[in-house]
Protein backbone atom coordinates (compact mmCIF):
# COMPACT_ATOMS: atom_id res chain seq x y z
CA UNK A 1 52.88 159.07 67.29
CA UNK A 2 53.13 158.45 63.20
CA UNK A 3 57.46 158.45 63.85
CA UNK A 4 56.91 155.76 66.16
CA UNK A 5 53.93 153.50 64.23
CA UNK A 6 56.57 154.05 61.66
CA UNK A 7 59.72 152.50 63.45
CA UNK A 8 57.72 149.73 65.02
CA UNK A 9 56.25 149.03 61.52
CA UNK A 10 59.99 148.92 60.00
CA UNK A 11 60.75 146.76 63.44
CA UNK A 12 57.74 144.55 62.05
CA UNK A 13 59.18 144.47 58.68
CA UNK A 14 62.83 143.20 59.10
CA UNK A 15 61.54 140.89 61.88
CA UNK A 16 59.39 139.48 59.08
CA UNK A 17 62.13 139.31 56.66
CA UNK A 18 64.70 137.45 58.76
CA UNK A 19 61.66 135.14 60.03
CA UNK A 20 61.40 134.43 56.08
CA UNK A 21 64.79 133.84 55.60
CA UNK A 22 64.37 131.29 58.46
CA UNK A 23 61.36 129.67 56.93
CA UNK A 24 63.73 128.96 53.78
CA UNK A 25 65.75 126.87 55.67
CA UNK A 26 63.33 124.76 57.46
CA UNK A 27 61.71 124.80 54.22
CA UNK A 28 58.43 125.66 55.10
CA UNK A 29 56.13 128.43 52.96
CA UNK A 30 56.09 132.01 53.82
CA UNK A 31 52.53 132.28 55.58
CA UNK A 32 51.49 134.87 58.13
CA UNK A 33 51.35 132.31 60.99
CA UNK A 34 54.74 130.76 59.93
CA UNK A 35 55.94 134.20 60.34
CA UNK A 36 53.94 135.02 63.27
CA UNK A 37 55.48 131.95 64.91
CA UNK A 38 58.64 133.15 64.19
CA UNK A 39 58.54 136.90 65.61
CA UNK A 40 56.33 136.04 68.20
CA UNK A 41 53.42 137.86 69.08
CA UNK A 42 52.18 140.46 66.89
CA UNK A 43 48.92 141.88 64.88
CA UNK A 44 47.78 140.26 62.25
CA UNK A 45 46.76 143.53 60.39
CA UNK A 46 50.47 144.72 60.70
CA UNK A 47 52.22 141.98 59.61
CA UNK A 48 50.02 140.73 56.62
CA UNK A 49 50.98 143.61 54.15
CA UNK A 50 54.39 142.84 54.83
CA UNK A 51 54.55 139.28 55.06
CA UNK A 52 52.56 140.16 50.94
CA UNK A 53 55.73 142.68 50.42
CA UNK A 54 57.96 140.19 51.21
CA UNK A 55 56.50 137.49 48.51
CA UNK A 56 56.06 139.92 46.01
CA UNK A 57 59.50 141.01 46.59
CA UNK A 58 61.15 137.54 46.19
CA UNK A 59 58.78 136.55 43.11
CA UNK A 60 59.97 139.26 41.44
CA UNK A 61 63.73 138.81 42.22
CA UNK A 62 62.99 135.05 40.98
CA UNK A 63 61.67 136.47 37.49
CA UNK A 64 64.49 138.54 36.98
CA UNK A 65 66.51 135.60 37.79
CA UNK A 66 65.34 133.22 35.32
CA UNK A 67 64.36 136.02 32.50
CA UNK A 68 66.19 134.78 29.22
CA UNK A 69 67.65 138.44 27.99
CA UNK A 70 67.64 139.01 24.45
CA UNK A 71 69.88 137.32 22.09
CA UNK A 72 72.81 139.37 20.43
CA UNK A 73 72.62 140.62 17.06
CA UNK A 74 76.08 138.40 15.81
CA UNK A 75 74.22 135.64 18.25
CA UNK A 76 70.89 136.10 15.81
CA UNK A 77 72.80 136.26 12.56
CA UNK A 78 75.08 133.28 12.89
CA UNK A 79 71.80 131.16 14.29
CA UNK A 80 69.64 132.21 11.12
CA UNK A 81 72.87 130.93 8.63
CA UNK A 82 72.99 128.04 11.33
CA UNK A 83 69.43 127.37 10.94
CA UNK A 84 69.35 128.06 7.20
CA UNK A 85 72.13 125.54 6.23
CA UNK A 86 70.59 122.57 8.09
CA UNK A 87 67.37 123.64 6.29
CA UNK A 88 68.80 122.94 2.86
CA UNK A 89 71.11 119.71 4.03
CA UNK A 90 68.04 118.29 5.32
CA UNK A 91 66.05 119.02 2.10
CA UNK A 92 68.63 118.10 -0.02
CA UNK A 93 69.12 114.90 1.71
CA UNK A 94 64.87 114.44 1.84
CA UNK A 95 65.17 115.01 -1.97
CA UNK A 96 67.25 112.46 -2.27
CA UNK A 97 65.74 109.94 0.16
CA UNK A 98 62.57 110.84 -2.72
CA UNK A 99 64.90 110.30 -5.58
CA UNK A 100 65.52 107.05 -3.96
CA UNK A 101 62.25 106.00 -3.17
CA UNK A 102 61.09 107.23 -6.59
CA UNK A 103 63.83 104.57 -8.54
CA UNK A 104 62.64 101.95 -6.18
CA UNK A 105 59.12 102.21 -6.66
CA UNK A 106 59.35 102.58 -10.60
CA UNK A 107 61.96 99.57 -10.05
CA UNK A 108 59.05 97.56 -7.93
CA UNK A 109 56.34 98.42 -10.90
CA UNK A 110 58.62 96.71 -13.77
CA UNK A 111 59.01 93.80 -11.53
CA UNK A 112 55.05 93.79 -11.14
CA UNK A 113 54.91 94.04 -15.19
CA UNK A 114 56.79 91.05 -15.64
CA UNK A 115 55.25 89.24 -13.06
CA UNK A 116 52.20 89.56 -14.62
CA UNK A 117 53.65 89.05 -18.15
CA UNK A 118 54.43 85.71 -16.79
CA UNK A 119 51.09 85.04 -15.51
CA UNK A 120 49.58 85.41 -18.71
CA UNK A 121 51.63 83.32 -20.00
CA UNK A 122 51.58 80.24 -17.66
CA UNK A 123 47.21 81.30 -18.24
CA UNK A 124 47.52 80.53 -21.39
CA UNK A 125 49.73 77.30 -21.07
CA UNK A 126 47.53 76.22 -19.01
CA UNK A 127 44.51 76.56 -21.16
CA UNK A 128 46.11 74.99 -24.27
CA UNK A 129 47.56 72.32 -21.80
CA UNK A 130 43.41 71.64 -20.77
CA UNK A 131 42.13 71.96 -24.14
CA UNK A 132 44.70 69.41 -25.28
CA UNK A 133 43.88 66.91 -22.55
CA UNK A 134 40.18 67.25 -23.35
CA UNK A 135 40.62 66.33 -26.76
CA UNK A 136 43.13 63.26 -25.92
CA UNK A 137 39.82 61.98 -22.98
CA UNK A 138 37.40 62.90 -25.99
CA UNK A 139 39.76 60.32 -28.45
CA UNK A 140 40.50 58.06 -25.37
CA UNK A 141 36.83 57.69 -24.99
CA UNK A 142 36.37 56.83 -28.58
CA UNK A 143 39.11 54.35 -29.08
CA UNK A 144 37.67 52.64 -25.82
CA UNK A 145 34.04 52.54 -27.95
CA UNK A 146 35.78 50.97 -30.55
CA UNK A 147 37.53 48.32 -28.40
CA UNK A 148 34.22 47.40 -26.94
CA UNK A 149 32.71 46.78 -30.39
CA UNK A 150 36.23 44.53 -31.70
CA UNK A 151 35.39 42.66 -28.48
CA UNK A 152 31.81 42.26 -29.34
CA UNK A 153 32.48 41.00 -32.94
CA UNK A 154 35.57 39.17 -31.78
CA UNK A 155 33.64 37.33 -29.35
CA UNK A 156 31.03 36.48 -32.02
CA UNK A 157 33.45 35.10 -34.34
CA UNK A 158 34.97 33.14 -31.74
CA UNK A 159 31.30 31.56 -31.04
CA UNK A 160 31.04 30.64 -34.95
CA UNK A 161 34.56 29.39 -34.79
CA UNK A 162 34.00 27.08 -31.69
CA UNK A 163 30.69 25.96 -33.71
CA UNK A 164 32.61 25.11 -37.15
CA UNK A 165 35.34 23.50 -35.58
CA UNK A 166 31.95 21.45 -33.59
CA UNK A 167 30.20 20.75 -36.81
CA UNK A 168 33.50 19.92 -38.98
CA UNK A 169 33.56 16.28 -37.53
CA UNK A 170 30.17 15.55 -38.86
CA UNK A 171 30.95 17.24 -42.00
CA UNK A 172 33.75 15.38 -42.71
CA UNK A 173 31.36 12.20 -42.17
CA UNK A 174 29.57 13.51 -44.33
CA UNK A 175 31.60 14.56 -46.80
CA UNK A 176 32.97 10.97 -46.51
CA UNK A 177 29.58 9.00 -46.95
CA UNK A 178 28.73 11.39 -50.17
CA UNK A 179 32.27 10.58 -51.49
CA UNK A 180 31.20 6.54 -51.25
CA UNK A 181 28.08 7.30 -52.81
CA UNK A 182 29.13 9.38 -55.42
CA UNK A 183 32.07 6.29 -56.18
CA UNK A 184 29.20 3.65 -56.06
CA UNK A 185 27.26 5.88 -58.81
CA UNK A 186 30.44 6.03 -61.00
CA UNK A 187 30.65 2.72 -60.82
CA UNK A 188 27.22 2.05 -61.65
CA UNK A 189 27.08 2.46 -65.53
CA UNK A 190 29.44 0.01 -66.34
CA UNK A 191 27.11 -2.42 -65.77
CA UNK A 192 23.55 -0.77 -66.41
CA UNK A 193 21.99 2.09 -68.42
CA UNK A 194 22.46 5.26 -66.89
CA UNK A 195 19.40 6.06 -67.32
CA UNK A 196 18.37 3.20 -65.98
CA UNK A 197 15.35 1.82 -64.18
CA UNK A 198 16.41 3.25 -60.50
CA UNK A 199 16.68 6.48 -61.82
CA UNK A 200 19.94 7.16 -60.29
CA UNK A 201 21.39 10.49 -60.72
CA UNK A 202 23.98 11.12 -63.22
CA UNK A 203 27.78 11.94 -62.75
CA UNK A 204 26.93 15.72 -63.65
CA UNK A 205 24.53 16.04 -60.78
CA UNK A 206 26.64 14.96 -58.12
CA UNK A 207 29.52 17.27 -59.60
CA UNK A 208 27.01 20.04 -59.07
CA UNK A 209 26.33 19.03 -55.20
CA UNK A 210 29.81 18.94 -54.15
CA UNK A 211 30.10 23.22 -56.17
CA UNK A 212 27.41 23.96 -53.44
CA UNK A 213 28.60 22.94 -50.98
CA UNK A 214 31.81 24.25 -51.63
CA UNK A 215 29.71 27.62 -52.37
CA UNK A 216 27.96 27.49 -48.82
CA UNK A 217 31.41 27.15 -47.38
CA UNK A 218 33.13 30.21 -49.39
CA UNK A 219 30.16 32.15 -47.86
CA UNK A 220 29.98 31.25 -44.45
CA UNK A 221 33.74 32.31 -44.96
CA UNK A 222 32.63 35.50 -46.58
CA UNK A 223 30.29 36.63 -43.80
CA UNK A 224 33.28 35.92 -40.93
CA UNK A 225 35.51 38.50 -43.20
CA UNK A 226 32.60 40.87 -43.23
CA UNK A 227 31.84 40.62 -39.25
CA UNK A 228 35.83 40.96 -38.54
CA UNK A 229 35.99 44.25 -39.97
C-alpha cells in the first residue's frame, strides 16, 4: 500500500512539474488550481506540498542564478589601486578648483577695497562740492542785499536829480533877478551916499549872499556824494 501511495505520489509530482513548465509558457503563476487544471483531476491535499516543492525549488535555482560570487583577490587589489588613484586625482583636482576659488575670492575683495576707496572719495567731493555751493548761495544772497539797497539809494538820487534839474529853471531866474539887483546897487553910490537915506545894503553884503548860496549848493552836492556811497 505505502509502494504504491508512493508511485502515485511521484506520478503526482512530475505531472505537477511538467504542468508548471506549461504554466511558464502561457505565462500564468504556478497556483494549485492552475496546476490542477493542468493534470486534471486530483486531491488537493496531494498536490499542494508539491505544487510548494516545486516553487521553492525554482526560487532557489533563481537565487543561485543571480548570486554575485565573490570577487577575486587580483580582481580586489587592482579595484582598491583603481579606486585609490581616482581618490587622489579627484582631490587633487578639488584642491585646485579651492586654490582657484581662493585667488578669485581674495581677487573679488581687492576689487571691493577699491570700490569703496572710491566711494569715499567721490563722499567727500561731494561734500566739499555742497559746502562750496552753500557758501557761493550764502554770498549770492548777500550781493543781491546789496543790489537792492544801490537800487534804493540810486532811485533816491535819481528823485533829487529829477527835482534839481525842476528847480534849476527858477534858480537861474533867480539867480538872474539878484544879479540885476546887485548891478543896480553898484550903481547906486555914484550918485548918493552909501549909506544913504534908503538904507540900501552895501556891496559887501550882497558878496556875502551870493558865498551862501554857493555854500547851500556845495552841500546839497555833499549830501548826494554821501547817499551814493
Amino acid at each position: 500500500m505505502a509502494i504504491k501511495t508512493q508511485k502515485t505520489n511521484a506520478a503526482l509530482e512530475k505531472k505537477a512539474k511538467a504542468a508548471a513548465i506549461e504554466l511558464d509558457k502561457l505565462g500564468k503563476p504556478i497556483t494549485n488550481a492552475n496546476v490542477r487544471e493542468q493534470i486534471g483531476p486530483c486531491s488537493f491535499r496531494d498536490l499542494t506540498p508539491i505544487v510548494k516543492a516545486i516553487k521553492a525549488e525554482r526560487e532557489a535555482r533563481a537565487k543561485a542564478e543571480s548570486a554575485v560570487p565573490d570577487m577575486p583577490e587580483e580582481v580586489v587589489e587592482l579595484t582598491t589601486a583603481l579606486w585609490e588613484a581616482a581618490f587622489r586625482a579627484a582631490d587633487e583636482a578639488a584642491a585646485a578648483s579651492r586654490r582657484a576659488h581662493a585667488e578669485e575670492v581674495a581677487d573679488l575683495r581687492r576689487q571691493l577695497e577699491e570700490w569703496e576707496k572710491d566711494v569715499g572719495t567721490v563722499e567727500e567731493e561731494l561734500e566739499s562740492m555742497t559746502s562750496r555751493a552753500q557758501v557761493a548761495e550764502a554770498a549770492k544772497a548777500e550781493l543781491e542785499g546789496q543790489i537792492a539797497d544801490l537800487r534804493v539809494v540810486i532811485a533816491g538820487l535819481e528823485g533829487r536829480l529829477l527835482g534839481r534839474q525842476d528847480a534849476a529853471p527858477a534858480e537861474a531866474k533867480g539867480d538872474k533877478k539878484a544879479s540885476s539887483d546887485a548891478e543896480d546897487a553898484r550903481q547906486m553910490p555914484l550918485f548918493d551916499d552909501p549909506a544913504g537915506d534908503e538904507g540900501l545894503p552895501l556891496s559887501d553884503g550882497i558878496g556875502r549872499a551870493e558865498d551862501g548860496d554857493l555854500e547851500r549848493e556845495h552841500e546839497d552836492d555833499s549830501d548826494l556824494d554821501d547817499e551814493a556811497a
